[in-house]
N, C-alpha and C. Protein backbone atom coordinates (compact mmCIF):
# COMPACT_ATOMS: atom_id res chain seq x y z
N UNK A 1 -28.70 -2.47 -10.85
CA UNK A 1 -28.36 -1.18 -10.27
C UNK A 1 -26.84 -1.04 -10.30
N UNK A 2 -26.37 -0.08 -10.91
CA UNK A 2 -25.13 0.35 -10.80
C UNK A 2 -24.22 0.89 -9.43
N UNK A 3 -23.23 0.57 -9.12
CA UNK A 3 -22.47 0.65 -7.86
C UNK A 3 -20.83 1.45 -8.32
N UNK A 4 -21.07 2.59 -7.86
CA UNK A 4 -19.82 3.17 -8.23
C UNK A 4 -19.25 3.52 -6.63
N UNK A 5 -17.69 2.72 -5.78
CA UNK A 5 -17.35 2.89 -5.35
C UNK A 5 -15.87 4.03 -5.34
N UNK A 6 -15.80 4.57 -4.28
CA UNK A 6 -13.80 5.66 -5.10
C UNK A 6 -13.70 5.66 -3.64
N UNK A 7 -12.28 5.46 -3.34
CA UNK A 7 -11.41 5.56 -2.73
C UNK A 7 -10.21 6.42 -2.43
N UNK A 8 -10.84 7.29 -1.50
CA UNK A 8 -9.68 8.63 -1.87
C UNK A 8 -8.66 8.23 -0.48
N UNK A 9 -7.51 7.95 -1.02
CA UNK A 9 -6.06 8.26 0.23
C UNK A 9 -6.23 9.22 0.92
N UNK A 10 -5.41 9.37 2.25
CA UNK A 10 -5.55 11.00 2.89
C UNK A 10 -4.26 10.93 3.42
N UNK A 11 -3.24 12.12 3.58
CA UNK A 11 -2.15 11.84 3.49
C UNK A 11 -1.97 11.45 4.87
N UNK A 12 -1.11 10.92 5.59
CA UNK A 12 -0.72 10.72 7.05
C UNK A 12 -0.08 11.45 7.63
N UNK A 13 0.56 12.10 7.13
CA UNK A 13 1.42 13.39 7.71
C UNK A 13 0.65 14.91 8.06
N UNK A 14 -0.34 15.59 6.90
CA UNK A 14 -0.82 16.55 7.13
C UNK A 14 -1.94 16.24 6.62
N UNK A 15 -3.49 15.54 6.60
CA UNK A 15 -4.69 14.78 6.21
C UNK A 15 -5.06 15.84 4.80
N UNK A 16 -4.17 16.06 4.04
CA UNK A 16 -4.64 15.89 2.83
C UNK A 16 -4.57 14.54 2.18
N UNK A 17 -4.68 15.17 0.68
CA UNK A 17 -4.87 14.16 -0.50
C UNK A 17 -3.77 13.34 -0.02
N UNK A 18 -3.46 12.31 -0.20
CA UNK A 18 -2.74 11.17 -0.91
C UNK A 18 -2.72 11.24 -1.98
N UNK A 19 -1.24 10.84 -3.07
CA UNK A 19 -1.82 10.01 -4.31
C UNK A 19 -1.19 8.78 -4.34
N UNK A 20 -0.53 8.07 -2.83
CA UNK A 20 0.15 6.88 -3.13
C UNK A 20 0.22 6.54 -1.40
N UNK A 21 0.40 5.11 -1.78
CA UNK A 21 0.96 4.83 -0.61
C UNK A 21 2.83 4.13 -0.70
N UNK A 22 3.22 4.76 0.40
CA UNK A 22 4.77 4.27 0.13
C UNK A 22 5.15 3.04 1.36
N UNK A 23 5.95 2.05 0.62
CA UNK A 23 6.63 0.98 1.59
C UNK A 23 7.60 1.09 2.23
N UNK A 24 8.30 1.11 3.71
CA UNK A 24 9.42 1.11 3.36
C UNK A 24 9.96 0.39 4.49
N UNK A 25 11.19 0.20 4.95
CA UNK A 25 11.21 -0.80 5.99
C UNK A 25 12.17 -0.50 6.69
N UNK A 26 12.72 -0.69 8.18
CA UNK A 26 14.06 -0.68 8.85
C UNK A 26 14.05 -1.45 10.01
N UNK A 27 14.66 -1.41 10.64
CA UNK A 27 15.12 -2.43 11.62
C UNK A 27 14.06 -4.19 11.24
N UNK A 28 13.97 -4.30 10.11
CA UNK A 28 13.26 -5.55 9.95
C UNK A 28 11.56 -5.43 10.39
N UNK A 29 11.73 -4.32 10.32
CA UNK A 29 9.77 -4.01 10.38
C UNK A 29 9.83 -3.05 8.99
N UNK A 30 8.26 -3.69 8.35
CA UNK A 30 7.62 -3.04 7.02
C UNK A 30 6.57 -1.96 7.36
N UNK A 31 6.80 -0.78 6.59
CA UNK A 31 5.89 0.24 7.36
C UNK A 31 5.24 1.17 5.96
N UNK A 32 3.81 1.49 5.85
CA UNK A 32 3.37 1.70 5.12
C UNK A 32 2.57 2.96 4.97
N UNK A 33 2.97 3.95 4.17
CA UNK A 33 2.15 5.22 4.79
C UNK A 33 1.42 6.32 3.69
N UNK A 34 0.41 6.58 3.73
CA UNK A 34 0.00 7.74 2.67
C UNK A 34 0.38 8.88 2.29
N UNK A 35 0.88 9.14 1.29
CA UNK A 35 1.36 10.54 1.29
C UNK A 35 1.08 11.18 -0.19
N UNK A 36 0.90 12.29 -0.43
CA UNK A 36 1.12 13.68 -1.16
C UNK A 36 1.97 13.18 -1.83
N UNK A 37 2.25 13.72 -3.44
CA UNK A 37 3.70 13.43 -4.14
C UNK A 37 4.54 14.24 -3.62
N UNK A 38 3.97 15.48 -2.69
CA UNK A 38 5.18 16.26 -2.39
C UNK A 38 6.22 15.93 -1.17
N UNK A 39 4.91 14.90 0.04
CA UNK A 39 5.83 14.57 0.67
C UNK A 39 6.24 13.12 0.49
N UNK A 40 5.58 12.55 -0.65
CA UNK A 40 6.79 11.28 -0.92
C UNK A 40 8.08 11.56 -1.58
N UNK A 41 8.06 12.82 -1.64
CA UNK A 41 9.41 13.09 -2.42
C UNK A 41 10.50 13.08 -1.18
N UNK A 42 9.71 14.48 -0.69
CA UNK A 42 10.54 14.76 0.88
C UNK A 42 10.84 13.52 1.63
N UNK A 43 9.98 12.33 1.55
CA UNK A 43 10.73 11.53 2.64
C UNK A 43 11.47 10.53 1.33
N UNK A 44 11.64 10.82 0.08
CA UNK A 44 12.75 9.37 -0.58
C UNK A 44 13.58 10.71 -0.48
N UNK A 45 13.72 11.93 -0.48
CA UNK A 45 15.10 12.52 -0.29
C UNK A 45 15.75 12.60 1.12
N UNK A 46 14.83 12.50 2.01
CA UNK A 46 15.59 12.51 3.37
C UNK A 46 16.29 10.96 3.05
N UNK A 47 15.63 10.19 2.36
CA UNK A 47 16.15 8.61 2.46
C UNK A 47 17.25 8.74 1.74
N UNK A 48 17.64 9.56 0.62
CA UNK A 48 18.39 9.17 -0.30
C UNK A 48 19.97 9.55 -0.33
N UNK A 49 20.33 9.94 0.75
CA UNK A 49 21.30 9.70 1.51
C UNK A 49 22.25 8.24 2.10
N UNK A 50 20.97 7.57 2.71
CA UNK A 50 20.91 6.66 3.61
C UNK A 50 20.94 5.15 2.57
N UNK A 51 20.29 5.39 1.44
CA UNK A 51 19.90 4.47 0.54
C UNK A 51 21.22 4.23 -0.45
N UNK A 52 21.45 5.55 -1.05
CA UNK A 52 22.59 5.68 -1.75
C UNK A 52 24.02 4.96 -1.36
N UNK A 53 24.15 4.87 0.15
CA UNK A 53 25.52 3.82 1.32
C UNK A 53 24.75 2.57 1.31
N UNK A 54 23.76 2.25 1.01
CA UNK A 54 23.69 0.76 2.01
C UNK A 54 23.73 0.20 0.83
N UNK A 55 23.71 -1.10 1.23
CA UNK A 55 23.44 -2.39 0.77
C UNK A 55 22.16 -3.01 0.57
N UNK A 56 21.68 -3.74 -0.65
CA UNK A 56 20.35 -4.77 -0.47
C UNK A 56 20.28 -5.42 0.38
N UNK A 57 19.93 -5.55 0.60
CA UNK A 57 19.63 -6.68 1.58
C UNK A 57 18.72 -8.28 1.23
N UNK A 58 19.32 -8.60 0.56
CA UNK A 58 18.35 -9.65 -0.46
C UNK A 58 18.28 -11.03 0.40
N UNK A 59 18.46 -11.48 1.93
CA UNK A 59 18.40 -11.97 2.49
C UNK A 59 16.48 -12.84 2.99
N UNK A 60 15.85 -12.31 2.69
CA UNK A 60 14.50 -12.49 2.82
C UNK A 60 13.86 -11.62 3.66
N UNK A 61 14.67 -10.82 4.33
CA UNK A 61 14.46 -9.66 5.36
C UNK A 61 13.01 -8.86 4.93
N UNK A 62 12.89 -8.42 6.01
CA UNK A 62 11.49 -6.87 5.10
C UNK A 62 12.16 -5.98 4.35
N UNK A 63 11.88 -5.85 3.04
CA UNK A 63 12.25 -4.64 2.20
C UNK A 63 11.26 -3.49 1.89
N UNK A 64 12.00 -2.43 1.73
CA UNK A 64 10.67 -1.25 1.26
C UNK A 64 10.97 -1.72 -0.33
N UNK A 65 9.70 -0.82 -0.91
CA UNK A 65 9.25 -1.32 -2.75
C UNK A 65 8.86 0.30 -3.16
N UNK A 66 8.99 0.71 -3.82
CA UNK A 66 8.09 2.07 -4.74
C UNK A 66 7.08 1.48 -5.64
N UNK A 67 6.07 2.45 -5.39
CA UNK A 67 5.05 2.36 -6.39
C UNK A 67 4.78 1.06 -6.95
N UNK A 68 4.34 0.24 -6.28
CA UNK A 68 3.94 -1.03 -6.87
C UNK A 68 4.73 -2.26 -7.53
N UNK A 69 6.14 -1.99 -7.38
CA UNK A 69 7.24 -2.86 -7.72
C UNK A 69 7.30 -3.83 -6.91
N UNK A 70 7.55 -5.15 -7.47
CA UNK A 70 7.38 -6.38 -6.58
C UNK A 70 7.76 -6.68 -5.94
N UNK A 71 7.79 -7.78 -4.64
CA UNK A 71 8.76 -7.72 -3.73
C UNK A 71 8.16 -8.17 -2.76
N UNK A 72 7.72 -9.29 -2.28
CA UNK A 72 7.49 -10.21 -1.52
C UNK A 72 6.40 -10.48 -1.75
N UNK A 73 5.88 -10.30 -0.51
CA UNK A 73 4.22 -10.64 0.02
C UNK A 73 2.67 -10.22 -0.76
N UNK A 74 1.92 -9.24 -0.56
CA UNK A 74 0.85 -9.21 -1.36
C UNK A 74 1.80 -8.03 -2.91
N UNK A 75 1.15 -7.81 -4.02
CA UNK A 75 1.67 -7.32 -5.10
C UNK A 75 0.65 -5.76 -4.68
N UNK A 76 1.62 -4.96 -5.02
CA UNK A 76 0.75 -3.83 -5.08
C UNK A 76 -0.49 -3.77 -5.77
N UNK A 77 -1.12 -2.76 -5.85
CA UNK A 77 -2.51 -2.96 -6.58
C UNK A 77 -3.33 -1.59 -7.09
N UNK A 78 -3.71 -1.10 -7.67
CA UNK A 78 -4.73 0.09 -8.16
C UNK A 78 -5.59 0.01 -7.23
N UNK A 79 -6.06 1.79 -7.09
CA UNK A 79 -6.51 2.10 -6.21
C UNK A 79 -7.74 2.01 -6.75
N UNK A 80 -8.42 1.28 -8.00
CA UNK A 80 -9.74 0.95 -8.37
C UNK A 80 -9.61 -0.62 -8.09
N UNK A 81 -8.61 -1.40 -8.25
CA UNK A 81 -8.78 -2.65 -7.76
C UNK A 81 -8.68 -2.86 -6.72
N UNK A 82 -8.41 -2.27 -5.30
CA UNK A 82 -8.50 -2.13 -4.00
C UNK A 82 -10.26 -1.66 -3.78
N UNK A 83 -10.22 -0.70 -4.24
CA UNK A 83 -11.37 -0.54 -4.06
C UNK A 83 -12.79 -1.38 -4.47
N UNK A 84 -12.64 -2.38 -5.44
CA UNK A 84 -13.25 -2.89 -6.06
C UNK A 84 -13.42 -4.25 -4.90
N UNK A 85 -11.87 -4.89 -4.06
CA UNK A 85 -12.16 -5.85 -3.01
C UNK A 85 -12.81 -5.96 -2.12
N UNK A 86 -12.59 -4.14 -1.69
CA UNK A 86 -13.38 -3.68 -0.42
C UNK A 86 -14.96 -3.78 -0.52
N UNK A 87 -15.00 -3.56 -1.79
CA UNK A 87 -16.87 -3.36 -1.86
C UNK A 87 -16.75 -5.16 -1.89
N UNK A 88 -16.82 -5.81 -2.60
CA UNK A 88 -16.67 -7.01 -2.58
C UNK A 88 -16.91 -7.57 -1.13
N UNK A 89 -16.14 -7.60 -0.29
CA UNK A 89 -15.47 -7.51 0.79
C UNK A 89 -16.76 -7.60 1.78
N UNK A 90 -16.75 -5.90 1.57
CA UNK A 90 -18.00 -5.92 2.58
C UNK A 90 -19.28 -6.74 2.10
N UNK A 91 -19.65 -6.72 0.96
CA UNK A 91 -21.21 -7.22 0.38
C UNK A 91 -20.98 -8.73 0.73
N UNK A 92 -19.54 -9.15 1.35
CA UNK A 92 -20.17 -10.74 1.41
C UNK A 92 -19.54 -11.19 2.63
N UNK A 93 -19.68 -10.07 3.95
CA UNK A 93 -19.48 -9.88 5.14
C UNK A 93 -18.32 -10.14 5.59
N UNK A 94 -17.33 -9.80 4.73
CA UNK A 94 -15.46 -9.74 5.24
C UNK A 94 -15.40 -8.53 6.26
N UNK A 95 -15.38 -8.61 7.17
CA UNK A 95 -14.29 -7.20 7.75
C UNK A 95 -13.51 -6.56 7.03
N UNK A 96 -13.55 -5.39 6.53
CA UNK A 96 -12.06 -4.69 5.97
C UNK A 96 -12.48 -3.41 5.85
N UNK A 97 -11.31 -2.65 6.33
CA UNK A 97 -10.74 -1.23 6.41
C UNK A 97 -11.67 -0.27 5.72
N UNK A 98 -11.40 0.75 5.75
CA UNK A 98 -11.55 1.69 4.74
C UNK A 98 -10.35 2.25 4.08
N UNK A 99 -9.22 1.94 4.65
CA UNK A 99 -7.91 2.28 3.95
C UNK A 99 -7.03 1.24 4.56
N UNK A 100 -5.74 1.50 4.10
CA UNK A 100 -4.49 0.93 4.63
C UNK A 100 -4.93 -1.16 3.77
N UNK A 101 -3.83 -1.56 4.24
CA UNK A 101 -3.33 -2.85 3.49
C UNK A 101 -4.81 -3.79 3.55
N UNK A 102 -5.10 -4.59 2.58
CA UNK A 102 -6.21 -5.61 2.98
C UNK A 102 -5.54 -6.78 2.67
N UNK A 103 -6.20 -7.78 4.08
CA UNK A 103 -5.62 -8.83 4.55
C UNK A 103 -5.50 -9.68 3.19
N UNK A 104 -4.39 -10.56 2.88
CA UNK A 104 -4.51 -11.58 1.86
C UNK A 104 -5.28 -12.49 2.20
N UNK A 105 -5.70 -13.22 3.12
CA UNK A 105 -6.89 -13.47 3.14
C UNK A 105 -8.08 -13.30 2.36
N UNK A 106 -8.09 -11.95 2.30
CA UNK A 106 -9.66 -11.70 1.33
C UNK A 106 -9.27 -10.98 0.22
N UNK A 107 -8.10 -11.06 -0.14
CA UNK A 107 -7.82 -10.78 -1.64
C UNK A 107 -8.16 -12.17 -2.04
N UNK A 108 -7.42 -13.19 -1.65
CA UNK A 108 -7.36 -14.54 -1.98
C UNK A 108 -8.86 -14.74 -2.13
N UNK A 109 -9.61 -14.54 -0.93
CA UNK A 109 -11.24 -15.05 -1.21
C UNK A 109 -11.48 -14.43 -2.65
N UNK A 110 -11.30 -13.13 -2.80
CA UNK A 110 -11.93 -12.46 -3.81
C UNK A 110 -11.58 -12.83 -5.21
N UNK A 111 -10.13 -13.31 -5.28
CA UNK A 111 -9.77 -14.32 -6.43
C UNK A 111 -10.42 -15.41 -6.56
N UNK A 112 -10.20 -16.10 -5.56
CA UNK A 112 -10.81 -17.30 -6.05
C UNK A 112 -12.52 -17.25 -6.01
N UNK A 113 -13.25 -15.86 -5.99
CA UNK A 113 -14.60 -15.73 -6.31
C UNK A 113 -14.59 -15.89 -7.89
N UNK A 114 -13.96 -14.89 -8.46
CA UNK A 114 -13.41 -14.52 -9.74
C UNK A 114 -12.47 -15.16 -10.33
């Protein structure tokens, strides 16, 4: 039997579409949020002020990442290979979300299934 799972984002700001989720970080907390391309624009231009003066911070600190660019902890991922953990996930009684980050924990399980 065939199993077709999809995973639609919803934005966090006004519960439309999503088509991404964005990283970003300050006072040493990582914060992660759904948004519209229109308002990921609006919030890297409110940023791009702020971004344009500072400094990296290449210290090991929390950094924000775009679109799936690397940078610490779990690697970004497609929103068919997210979705693909979750079903996973659930069929072999993991707890996990319906959106937002999944624990490395059960990415890891799901690798080392595969």
């Amino acid at each position: 039997m065939a199993k077709h799972t999809q995973v639609i984002l919803i934005d966090d700001l006004d519960g439309g579409e999503a088509n991404e989720t964005v990283t970003f970080a300050i006072d040493g907390t990582s914060y992660e949020i759904d948004l519209s391309d229109g308002n990921a624009k609006r919030l890297r231009e409110a940023l791009s002020p702020f971004v344009s003066s500072a400094r990296r911070a290449d210290s090991g600190q929390a950094r924000g990442r775009r679109r799936g660019a690397g940078g610490g902890g779990q690697r970004a991922m497609t929103r068919e290979k997210s979705a693909e953990i979750r079903a996973w996930a659930k069929a072999h009684g993991h707890p996990v979300s319906e959106r937002g980050r999944i624990a490395a924990s059960i990415v890891q399980a799901y690798e080392d299934a595969h």
